[in-house]
Protein backbone atom coordinates (compact mmCIF):
# COMPACT_ATOMS: atom_id res chain seq x y z
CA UNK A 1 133.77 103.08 155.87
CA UNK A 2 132.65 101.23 152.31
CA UNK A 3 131.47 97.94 152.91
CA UNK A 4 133.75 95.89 150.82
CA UNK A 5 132.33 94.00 147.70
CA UNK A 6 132.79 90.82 146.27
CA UNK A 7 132.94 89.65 142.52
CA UNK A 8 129.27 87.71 143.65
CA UNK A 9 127.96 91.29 144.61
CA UNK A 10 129.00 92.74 141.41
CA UNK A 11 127.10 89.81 139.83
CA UNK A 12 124.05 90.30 141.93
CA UNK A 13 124.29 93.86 140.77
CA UNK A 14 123.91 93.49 137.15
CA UNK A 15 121.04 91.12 137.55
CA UNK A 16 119.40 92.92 139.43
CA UNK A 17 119.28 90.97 142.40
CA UNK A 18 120.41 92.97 145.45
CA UNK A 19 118.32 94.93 147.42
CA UNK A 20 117.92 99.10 146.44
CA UNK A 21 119.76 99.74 149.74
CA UNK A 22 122.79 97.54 148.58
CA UNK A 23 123.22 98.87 144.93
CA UNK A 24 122.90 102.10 146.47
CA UNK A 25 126.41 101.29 148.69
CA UNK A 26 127.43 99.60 145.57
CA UNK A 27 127.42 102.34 143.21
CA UNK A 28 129.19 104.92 146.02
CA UNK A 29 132.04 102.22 145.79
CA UNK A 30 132.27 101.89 142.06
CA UNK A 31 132.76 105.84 142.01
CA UNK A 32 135.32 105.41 145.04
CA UNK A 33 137.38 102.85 144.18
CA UNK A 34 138.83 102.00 140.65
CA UNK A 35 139.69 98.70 141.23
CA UNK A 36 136.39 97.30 141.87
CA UNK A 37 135.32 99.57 139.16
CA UNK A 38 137.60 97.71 136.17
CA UNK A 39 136.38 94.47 137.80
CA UNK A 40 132.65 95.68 137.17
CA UNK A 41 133.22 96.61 133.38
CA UNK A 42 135.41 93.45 132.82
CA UNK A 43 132.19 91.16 133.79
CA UNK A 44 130.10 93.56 131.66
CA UNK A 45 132.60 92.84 128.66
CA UNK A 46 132.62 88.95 129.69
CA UNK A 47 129.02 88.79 129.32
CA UNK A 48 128.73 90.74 126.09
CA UNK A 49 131.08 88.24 124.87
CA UNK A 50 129.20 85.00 126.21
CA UNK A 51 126.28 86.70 124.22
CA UNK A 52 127.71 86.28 121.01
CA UNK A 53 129.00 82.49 121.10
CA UNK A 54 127.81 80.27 118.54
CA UNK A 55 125.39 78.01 120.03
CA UNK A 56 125.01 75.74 117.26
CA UNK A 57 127.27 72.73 116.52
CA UNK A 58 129.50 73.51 113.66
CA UNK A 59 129.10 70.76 110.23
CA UNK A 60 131.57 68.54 111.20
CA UNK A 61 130.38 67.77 114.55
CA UNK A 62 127.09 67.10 112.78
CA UNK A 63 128.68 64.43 110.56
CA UNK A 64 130.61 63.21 112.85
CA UNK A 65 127.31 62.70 115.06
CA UNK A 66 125.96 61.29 112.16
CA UNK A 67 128.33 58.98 111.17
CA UNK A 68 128.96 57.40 114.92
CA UNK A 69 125.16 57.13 114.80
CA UNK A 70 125.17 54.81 111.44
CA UNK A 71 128.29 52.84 112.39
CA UNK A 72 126.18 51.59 115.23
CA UNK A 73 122.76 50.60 113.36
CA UNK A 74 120.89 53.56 116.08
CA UNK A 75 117.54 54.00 113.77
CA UNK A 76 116.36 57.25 112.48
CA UNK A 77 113.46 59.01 114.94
């Protein structure tokens, strides 16, 4: 019997942070069952995704930061 696996497993997985033993068991169940298989590449595509977000504050966040910061007399570092 397959040891069933969580959505944490499949995160330790593609971090690399399961034992060689355990991604051994893991991959046998990705082959066996298609399920936890579409679960796997659905994380992959998540991540791919978080990747490519913008991580800088867009221009009006930046005046808006700026102007909150003159309407209360904070000084300039």
């Amino acid at each position: 019997m397959i040891k069933p696996f969580t959505p944490n497993d499949l995160v330790r997985y593609i971090y690399q942070e399961m034992p060689e033993v355990e991604q051994e068991l893991l991959m046998q169940a990705l082959h066996s069952d298609q399920n936890l298989m579409q679960e796997y590449l659905d994380m992959l595509s998540a991540i791919e995704s978080l990747d490519q977000i913008q991580l800088q504050p867009s221009e009006k966040v930046v005046k808006a930061i700026k102007y909150k910061a003159k309407s209360t007399g904070l000084q300039k570092v």
